[in-house]
N, C-alpha and C. Protein backbone atom coordinates (compact mmCIF):
# COMPACT_ATOMS: atom_id res chain seq x y z
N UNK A 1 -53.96 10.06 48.78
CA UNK A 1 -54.86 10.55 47.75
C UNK A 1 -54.06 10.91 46.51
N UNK A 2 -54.48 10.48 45.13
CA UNK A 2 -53.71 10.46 44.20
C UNK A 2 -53.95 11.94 43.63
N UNK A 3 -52.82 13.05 43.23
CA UNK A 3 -53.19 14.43 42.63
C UNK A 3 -52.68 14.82 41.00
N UNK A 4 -53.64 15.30 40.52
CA UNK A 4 -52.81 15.17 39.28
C UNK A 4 -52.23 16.76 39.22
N UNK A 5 -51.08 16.55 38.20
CA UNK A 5 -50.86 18.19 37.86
C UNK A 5 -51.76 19.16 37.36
N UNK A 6 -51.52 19.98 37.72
CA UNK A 6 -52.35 21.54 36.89
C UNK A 6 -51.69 22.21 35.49
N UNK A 7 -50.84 21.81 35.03
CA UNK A 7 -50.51 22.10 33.90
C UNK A 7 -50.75 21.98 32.72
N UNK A 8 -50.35 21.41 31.53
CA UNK A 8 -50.51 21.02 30.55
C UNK A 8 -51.25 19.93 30.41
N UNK A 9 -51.94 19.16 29.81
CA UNK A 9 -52.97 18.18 30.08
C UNK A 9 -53.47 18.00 31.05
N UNK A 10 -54.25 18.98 31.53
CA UNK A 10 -55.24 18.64 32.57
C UNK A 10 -56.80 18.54 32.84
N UNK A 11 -57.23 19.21 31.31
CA UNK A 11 -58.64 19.36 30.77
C UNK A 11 -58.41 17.73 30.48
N UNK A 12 -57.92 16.83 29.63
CA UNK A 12 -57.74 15.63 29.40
C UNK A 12 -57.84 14.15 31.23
N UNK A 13 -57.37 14.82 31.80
CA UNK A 13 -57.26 14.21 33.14
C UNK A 13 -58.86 14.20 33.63
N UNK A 14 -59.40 15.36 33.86
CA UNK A 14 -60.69 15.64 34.15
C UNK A 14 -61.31 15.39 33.46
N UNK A 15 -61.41 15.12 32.27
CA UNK A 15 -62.89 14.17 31.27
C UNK A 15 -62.68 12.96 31.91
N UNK A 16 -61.46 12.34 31.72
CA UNK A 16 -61.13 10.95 32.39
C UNK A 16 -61.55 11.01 33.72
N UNK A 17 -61.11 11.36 34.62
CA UNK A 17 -61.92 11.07 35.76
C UNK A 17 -63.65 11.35 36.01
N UNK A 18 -63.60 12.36 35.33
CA UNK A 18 -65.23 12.28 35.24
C UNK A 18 -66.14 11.15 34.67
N UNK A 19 -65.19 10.83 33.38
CA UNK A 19 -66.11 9.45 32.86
C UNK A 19 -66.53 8.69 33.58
N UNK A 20 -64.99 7.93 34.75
CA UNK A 20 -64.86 7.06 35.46
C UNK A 20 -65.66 7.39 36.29
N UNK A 21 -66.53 8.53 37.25
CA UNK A 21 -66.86 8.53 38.46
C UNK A 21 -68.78 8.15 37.29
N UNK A 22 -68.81 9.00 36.61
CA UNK A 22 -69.91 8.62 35.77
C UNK A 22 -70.69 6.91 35.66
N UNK A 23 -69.25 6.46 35.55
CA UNK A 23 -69.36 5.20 35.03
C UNK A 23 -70.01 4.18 36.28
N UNK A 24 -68.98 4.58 37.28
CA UNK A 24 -69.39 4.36 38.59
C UNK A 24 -70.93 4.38 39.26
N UNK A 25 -71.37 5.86 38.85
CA UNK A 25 -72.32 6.05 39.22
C UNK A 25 -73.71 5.15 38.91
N UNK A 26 -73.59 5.06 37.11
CA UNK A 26 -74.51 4.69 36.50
C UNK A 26 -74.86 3.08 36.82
N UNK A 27 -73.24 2.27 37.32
CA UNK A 27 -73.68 1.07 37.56
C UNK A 27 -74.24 1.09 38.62
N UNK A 28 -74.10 1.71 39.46
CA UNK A 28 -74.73 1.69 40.71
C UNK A 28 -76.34 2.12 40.64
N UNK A 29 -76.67 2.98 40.03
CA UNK A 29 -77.95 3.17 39.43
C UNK A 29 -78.48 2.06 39.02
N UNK A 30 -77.99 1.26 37.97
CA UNK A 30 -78.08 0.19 37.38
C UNK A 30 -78.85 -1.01 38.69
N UNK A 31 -77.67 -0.96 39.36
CA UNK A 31 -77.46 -2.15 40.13
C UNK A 31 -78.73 -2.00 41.03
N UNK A 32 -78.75 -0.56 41.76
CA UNK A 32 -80.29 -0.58 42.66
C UNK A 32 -81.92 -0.47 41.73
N UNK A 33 -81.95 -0.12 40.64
CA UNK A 33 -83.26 -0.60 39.76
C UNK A 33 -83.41 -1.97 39.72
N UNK A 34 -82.22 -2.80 39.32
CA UNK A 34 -82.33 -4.06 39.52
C UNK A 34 -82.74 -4.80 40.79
N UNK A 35 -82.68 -4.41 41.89
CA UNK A 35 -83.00 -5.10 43.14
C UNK A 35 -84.66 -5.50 43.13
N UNK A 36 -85.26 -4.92 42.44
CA UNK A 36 -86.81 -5.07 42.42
C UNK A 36 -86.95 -5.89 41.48
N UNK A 37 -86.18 -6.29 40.68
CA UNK A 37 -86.13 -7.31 39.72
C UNK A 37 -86.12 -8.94 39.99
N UNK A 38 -85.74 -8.84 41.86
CA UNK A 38 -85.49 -10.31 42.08
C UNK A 38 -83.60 -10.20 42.16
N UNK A 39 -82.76 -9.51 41.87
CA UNK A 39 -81.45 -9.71 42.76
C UNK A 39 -80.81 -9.23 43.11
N UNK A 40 -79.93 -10.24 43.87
CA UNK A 40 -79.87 -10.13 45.05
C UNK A 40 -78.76 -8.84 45.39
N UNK A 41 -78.26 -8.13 46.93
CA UNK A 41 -77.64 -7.54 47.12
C UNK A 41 -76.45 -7.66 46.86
N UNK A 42 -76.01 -8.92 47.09
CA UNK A 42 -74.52 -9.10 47.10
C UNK A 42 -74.30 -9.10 45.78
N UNK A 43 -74.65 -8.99 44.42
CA UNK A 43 -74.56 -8.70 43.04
C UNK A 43 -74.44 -6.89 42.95
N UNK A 44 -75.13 -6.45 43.50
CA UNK A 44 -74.61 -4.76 43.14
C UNK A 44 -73.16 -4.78 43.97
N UNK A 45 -73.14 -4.91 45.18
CA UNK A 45 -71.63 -5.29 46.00
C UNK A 45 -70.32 -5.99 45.11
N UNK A 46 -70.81 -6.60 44.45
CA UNK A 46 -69.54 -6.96 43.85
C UNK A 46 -69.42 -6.27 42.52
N UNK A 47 -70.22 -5.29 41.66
CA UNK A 47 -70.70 -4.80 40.62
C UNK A 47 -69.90 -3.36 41.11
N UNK A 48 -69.65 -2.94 42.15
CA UNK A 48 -69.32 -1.77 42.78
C UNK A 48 -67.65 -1.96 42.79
N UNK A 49 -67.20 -3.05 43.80
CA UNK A 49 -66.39 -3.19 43.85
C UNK A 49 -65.35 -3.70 42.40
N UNK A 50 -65.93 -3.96 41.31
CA UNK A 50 -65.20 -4.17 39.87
C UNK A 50 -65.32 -3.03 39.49
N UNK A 51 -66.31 -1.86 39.49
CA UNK A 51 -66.46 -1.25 38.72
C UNK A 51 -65.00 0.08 39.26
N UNK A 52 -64.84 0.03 40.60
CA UNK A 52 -63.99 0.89 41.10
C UNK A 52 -62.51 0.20 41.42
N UNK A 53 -62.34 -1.32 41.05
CA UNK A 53 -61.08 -1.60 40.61
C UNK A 53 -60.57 -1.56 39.27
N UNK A 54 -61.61 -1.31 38.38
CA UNK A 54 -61.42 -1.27 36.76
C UNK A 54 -60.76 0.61 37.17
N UNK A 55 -61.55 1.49 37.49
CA UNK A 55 -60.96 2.67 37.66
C UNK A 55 -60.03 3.29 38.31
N UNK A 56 -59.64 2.38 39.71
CA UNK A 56 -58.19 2.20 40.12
C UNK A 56 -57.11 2.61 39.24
N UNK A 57 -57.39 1.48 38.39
CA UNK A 57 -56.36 0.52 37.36
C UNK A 57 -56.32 1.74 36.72
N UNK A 58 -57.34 2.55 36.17
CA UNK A 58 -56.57 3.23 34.75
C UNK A 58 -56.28 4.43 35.37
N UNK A 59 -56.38 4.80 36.24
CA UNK A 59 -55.69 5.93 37.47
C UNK A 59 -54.41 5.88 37.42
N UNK A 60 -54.17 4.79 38.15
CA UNK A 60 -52.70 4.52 38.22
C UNK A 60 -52.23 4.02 36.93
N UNK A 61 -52.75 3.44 36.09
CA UNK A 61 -52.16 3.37 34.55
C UNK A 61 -52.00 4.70 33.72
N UNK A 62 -52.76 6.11 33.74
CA UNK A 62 -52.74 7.24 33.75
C UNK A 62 -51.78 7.74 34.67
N UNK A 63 -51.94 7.96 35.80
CA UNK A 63 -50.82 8.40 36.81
C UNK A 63 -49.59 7.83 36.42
N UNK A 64 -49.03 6.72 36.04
CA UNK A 64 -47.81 6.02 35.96
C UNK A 64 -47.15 6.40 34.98
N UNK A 65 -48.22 6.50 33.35
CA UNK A 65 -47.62 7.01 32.45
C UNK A 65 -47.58 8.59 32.48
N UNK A 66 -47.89 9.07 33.35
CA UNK A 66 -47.75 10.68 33.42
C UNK A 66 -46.44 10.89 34.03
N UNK A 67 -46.19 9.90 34.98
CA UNK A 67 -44.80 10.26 35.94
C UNK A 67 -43.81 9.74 35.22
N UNK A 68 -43.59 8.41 34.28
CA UNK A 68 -42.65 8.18 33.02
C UNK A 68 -42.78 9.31 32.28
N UNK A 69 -43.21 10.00 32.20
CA UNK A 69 -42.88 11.04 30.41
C UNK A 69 -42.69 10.12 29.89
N UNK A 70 -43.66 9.22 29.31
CA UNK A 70 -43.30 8.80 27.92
C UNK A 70 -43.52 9.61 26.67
N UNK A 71 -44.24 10.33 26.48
CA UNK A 71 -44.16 11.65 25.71
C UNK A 71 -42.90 11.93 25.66
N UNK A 72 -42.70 12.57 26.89
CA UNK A 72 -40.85 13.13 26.71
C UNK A 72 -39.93 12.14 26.48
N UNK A 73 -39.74 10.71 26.38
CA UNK A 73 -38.82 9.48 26.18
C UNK A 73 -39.02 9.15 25.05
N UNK A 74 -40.02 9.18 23.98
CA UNK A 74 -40.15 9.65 22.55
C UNK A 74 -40.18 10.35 21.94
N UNK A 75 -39.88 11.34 22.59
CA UNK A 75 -39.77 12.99 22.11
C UNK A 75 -37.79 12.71 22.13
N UNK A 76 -37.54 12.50 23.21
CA UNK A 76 -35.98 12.47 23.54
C UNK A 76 -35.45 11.78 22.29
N UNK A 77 -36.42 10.18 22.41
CA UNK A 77 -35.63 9.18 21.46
C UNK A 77 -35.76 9.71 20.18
N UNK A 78 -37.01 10.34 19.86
CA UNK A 78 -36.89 11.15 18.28
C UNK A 78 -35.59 11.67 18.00
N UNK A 79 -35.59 12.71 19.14
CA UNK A 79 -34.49 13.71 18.84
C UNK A 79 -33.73 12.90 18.78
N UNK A 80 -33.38 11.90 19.28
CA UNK A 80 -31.89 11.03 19.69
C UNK A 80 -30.85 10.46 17.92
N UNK A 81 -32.61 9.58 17.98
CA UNK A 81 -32.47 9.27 16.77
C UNK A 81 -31.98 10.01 15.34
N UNK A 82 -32.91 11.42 15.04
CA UNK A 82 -32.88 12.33 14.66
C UNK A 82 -31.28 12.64 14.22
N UNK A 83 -30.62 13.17 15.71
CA UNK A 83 -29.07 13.33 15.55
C UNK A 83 -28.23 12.30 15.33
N UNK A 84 -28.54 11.15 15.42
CA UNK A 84 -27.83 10.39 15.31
C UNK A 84 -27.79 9.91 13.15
N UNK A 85 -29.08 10.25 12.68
CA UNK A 85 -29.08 10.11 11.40
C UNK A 85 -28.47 11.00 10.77
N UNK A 86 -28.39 12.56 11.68
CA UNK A 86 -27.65 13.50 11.00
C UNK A 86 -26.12 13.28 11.13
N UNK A 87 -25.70 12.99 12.30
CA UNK A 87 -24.27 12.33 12.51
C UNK A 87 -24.01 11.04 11.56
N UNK A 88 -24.91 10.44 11.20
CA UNK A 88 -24.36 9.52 10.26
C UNK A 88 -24.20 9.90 8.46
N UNK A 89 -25.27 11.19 8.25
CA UNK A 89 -25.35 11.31 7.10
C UNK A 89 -23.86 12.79 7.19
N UNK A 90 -23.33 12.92 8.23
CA UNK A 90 -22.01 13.92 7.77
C UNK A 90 -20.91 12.20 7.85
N UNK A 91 -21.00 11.91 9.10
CA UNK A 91 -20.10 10.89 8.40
C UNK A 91 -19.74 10.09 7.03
N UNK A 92 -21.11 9.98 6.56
CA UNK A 92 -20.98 9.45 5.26
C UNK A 92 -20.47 10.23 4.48
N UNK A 93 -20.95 11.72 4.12
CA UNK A 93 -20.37 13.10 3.09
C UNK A 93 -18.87 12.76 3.71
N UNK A 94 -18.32 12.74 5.13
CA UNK A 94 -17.43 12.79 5.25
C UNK A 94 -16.46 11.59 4.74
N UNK A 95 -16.86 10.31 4.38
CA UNK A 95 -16.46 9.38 3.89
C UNK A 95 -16.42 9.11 2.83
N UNK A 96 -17.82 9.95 2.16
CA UNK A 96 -17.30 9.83 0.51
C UNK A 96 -16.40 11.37 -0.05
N UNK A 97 -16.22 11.80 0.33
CA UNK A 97 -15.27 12.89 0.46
C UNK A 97 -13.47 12.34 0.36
N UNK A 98 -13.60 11.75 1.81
CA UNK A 98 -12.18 10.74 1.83
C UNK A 98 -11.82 9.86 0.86
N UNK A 99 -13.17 9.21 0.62
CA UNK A 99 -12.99 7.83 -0.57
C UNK A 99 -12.74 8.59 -2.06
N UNK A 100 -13.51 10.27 -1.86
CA UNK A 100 -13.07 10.71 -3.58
C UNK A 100 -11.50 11.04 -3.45
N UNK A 101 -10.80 11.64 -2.44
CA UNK A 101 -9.85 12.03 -2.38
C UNK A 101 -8.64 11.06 -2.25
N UNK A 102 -8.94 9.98 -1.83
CA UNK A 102 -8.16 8.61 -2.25
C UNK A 102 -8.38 8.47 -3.60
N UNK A 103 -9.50 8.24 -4.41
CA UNK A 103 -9.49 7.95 -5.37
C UNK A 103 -8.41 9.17 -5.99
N UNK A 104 -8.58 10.10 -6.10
CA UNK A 104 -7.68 10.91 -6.49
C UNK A 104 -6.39 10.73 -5.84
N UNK A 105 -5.72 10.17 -5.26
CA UNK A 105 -4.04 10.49 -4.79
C UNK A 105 -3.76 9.25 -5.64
N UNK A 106 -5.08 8.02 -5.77
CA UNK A 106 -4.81 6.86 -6.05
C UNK A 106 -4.55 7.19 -7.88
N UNK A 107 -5.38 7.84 -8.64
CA UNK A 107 -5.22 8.02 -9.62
C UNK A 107 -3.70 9.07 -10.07
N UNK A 108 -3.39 9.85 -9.16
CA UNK A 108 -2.33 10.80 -9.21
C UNK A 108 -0.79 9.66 -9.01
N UNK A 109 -1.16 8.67 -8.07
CA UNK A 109 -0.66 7.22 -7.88
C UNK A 109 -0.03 6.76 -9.08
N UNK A 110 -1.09 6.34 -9.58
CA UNK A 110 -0.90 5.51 -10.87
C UNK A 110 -0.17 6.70 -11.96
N UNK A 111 -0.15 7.73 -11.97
CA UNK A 111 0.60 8.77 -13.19
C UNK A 111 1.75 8.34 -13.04
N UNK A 112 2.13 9.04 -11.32
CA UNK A 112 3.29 9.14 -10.89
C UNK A 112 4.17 7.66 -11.57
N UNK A 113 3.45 6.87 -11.04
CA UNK A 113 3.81 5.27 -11.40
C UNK A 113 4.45 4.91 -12.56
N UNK A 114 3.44 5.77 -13.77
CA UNK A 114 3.45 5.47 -15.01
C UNK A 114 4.89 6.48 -15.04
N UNK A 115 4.68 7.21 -15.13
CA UNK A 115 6.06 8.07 -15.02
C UNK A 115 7.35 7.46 -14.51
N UNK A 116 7.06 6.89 -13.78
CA UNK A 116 8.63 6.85 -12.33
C UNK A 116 9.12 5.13 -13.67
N UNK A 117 7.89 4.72 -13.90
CA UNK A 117 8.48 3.44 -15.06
C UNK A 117 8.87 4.11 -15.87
N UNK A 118 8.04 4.49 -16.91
CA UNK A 118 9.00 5.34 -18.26
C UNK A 118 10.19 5.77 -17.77
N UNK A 119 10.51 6.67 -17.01
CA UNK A 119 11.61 7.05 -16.88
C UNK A 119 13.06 6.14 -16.31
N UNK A 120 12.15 4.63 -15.90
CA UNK A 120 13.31 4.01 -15.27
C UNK A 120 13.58 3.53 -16.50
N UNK A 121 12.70 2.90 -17.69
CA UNK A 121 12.36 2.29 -18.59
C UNK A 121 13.97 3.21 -19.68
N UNK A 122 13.67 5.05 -19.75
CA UNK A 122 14.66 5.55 -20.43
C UNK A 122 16.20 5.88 -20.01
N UNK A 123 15.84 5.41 -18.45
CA UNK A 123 17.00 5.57 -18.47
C UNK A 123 17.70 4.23 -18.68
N UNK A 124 17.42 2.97 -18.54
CA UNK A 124 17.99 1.83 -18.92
C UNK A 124 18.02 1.29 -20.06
N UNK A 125 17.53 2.38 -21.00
CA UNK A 125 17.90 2.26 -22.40
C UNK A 125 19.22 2.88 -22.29
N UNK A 126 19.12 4.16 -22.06
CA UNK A 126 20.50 4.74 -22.12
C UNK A 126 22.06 4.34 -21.46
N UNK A 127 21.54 3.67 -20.26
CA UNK A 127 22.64 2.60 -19.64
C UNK A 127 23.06 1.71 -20.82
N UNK A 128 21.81 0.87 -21.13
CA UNK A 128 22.20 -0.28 -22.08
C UNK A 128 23.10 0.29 -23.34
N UNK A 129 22.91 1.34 -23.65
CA UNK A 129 23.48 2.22 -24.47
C UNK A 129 24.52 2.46 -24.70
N UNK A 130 24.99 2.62 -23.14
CA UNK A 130 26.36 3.00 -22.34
C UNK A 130 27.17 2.38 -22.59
N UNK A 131 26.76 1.17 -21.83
CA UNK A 131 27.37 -0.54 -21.80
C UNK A 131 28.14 -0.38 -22.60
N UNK A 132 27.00 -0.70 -23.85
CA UNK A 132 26.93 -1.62 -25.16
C UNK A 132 28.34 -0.81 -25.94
N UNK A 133 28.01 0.61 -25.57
CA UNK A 133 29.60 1.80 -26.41
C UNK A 133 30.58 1.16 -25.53
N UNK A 134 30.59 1.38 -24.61
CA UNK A 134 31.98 0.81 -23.47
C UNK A 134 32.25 -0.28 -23.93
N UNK A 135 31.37 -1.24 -23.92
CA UNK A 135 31.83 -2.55 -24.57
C UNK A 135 32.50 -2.40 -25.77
N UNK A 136 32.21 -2.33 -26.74
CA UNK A 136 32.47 -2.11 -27.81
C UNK A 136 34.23 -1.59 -28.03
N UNK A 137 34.26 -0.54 -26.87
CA UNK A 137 35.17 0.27 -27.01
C UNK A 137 36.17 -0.07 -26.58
N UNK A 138 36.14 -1.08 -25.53
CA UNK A 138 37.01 -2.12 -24.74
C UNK A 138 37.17 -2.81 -25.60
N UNK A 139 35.99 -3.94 -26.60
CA UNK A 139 36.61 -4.58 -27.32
C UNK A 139 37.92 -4.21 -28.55
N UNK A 140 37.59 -3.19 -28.96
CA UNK A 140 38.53 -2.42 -29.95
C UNK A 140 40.31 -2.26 -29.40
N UNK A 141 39.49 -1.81 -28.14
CA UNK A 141 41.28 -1.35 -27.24
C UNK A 141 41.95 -3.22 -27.30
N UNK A 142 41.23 -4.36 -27.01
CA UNK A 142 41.89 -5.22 -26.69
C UNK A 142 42.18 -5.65 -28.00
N UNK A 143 41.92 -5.33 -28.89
CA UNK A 143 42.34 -5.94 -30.54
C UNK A 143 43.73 -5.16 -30.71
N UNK A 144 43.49 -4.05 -30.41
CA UNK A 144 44.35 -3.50 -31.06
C UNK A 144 45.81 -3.97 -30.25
N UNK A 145 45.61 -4.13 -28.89
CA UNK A 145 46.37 -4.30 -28.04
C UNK A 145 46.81 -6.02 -28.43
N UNK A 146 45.84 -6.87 -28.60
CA UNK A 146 46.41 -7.68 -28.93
C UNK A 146 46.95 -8.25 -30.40
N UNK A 147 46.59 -6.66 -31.27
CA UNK A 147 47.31 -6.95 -32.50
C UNK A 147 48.92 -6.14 -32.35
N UNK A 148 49.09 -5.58 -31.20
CA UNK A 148 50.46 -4.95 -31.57
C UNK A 148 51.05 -6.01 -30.62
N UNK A 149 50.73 -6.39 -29.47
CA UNK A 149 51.45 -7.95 -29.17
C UNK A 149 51.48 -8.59 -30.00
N UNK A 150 50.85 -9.45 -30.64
CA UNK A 150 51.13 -10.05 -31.92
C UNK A 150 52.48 -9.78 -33.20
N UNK A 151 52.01 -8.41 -33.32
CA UNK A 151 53.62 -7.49 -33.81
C UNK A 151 54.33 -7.67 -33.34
N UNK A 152 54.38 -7.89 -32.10
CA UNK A 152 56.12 -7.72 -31.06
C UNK A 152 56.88 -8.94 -31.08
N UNK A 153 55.30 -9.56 -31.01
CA UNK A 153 55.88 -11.24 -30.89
C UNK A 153 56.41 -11.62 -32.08
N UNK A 154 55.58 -11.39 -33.28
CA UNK A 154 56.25 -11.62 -34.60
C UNK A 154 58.05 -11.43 -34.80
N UNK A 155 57.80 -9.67 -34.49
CA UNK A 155 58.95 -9.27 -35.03
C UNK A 155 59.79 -9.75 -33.55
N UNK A 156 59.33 -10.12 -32.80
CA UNK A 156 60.96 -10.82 -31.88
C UNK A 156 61.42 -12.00 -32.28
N UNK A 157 60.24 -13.02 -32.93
CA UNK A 157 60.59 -14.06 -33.41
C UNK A 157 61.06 -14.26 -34.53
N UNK A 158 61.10 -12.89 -35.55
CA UNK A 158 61.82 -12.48 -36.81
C UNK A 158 63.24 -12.47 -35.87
N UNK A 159 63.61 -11.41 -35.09
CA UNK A 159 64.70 -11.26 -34.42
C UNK A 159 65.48 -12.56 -34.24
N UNK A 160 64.94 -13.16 -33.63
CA UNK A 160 65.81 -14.68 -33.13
C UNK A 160 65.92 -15.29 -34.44
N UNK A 161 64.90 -15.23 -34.84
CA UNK A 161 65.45 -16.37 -35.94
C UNK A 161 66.84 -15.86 -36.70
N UNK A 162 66.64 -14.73 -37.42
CA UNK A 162 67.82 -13.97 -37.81
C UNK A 162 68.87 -14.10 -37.15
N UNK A 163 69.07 -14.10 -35.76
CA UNK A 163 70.16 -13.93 -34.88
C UNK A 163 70.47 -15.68 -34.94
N UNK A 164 69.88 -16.28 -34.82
CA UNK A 164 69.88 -17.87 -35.20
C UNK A 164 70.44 -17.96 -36.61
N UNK A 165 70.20 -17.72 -37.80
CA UNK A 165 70.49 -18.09 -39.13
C UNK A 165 71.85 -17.24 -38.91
N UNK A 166 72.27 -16.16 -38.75
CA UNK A 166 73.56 -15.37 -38.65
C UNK A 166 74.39 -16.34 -37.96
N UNK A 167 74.36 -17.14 -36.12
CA UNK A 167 74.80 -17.68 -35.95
C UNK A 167 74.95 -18.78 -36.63
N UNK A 168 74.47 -19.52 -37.27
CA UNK A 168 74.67 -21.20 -37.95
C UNK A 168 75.49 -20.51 -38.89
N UNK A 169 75.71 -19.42 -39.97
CA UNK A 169 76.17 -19.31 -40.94
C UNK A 169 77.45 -18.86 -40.56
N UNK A 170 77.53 -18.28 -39.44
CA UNK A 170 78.69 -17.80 -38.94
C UNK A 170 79.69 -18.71 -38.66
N UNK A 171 79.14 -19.96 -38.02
CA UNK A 171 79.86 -20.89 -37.51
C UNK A 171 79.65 -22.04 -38.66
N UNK A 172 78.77 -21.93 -39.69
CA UNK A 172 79.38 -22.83 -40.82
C UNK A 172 80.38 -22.75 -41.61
N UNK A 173 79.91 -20.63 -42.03
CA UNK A 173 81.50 -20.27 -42.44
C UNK A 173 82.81 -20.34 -42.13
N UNK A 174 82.98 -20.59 -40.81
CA UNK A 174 84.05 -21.04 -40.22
C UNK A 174 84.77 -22.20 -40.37
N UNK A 175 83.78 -23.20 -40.13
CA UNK A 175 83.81 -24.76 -40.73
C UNK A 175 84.45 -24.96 -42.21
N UNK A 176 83.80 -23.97 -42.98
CA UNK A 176 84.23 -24.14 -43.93
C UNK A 176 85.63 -23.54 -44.16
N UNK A 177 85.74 -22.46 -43.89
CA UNK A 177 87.14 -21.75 -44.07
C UNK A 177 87.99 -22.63 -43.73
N UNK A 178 87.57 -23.00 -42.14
CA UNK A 178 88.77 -23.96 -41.19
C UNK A 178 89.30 -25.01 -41.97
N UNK A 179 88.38 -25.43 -43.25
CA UNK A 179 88.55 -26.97 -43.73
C UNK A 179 89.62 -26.06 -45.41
N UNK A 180 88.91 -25.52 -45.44
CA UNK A 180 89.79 -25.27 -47.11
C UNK A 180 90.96 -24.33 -46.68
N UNK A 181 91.50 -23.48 -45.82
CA UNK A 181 92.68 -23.26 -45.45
C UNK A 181 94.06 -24.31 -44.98
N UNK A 182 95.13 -24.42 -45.37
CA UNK A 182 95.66 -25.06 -45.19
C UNK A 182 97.02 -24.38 -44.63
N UNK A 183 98.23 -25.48 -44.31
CA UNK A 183 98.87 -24.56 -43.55
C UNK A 183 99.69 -23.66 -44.44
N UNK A 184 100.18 -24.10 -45.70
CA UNK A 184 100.73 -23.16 -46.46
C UNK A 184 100.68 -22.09 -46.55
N UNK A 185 99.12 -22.03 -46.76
CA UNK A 185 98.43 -20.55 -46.91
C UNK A 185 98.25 -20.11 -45.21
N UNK A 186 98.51 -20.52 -44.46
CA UNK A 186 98.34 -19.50 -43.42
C UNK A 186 99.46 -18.95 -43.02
N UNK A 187 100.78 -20.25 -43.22
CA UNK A 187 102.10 -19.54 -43.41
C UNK A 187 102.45 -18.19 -44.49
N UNK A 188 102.05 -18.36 -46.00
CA UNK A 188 101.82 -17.43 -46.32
C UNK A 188 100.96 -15.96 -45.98
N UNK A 189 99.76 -16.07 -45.25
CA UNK A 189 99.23 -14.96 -45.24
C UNK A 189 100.04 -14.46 -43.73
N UNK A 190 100.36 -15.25 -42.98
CA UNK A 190 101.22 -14.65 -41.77
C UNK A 190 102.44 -13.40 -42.55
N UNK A 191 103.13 -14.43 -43.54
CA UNK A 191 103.84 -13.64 -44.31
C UNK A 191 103.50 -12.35 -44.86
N UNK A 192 102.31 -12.44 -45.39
CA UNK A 192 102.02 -10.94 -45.89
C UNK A 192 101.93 -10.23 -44.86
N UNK A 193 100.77 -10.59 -43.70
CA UNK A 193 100.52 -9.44 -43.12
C UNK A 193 101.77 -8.73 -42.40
N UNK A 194 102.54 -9.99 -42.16
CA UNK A 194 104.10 -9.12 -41.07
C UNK A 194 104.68 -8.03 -42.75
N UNK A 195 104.59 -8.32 -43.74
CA UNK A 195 105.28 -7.32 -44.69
C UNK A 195 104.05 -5.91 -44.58
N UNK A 196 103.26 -5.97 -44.58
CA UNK A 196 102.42 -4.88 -44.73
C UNK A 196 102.55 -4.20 -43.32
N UNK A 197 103.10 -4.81 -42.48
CA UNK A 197 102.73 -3.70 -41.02
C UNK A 197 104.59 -3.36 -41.28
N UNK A 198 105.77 -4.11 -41.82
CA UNK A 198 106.65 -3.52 -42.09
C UNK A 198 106.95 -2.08 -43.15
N UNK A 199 105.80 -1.94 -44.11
CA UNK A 199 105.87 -1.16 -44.99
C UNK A 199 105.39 0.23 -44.37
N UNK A 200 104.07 -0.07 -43.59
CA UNK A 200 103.24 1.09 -42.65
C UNK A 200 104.50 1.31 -41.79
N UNK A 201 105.48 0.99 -41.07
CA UNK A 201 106.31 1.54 -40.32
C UNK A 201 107.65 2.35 -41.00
């Protein structure tokens, strides 16, 4: 025997079954006025038997959906749903939150950026700067260096030559002496000099 609950919808249960036994009744009413009409028995018999499988049916179609809670499985899925839109709408705050705060490290990014260039930018002016004095300053040292080599070399090659012209003249003068001395005169100057170291003694 099928029982329904006593709780909460149960004034609703009892109209329903009352309709149904109503309904029941009346065809059957129906069905025996008609017999004097000319038909036959086995027409209320089967008029009985539809009329109390049609009410079966919504018994247990009533009963079935009473024992699903579908009430409560759309009540659940509301809620379900419900939290799940609220979980998505913090995720989102929580994502555009993240996305502003990227945007910001990203913009703090780009300063830094701009910065970390300029400054590589001044200091490779000042290198080039560097260089360019060092260079400069090297070039100067090697002038000078290769203008006092230049001096040395000059004046050594003044040197030789001099020491060269002294020798040729030295040994031309000789040539020459050797040729215009004769022996007379060397006999004579032998002569003097032995009188002059006789006079010193």
């Amino acid at each position: 025997m099928i029982g329904f609950d006593t709780g909460k919808g149960k004034s609703p249960f009892i109209t329903l079954f009352t309709l149904i036994v109503s309904t029941a009744f009346c065809g059957l009413a129906f069905a025996s006025g008609g017999e004097g009409g000319g038909h036959g028995g086995g027409s209320v018999t089967d008029l009985l038997y539809r009329i109390l499988n049609f009410g079966l049916m919504v018994v247990v179609l009533v009963v079935v959906i009473r024992k699903t809670t579908i009430k409560d499985f759309f009540s659940n899925r509301k809620e379900e749903i419900r939290k799940k839109l609220e979980e998505l709408k913090r995720d989102k705050e929580i994502a555009e939150n993240r996305c502003g705060e990227l945007e910001k490290k990203l913009e703090e990014f780009e300063l830094q950026k701009k910065e970390i260039i300029e400054q590589f930018r001044a200091d490779g002016a000042l290198e080039k700067e560097k260089i360019i004095a060092e260079a400069k300053e090297r070039a100067a040292q090697i002038l000078i260096q290769s203008d006092l080599t230049i001096e040395r070399e000059i004046q050594a090659a003044r040197n030789r030559l001099r020491q060269e012209v002294v020798d040729v003249a030295a040994t031309r003068a000789e040539q020459i002496i050797a040729r215009q001395i004769q022996e007379s005169d060397q006999d004579h100057l032998v002569t003097e000099f032995i009188e002059r170291v006789e006079k010193l003694h």
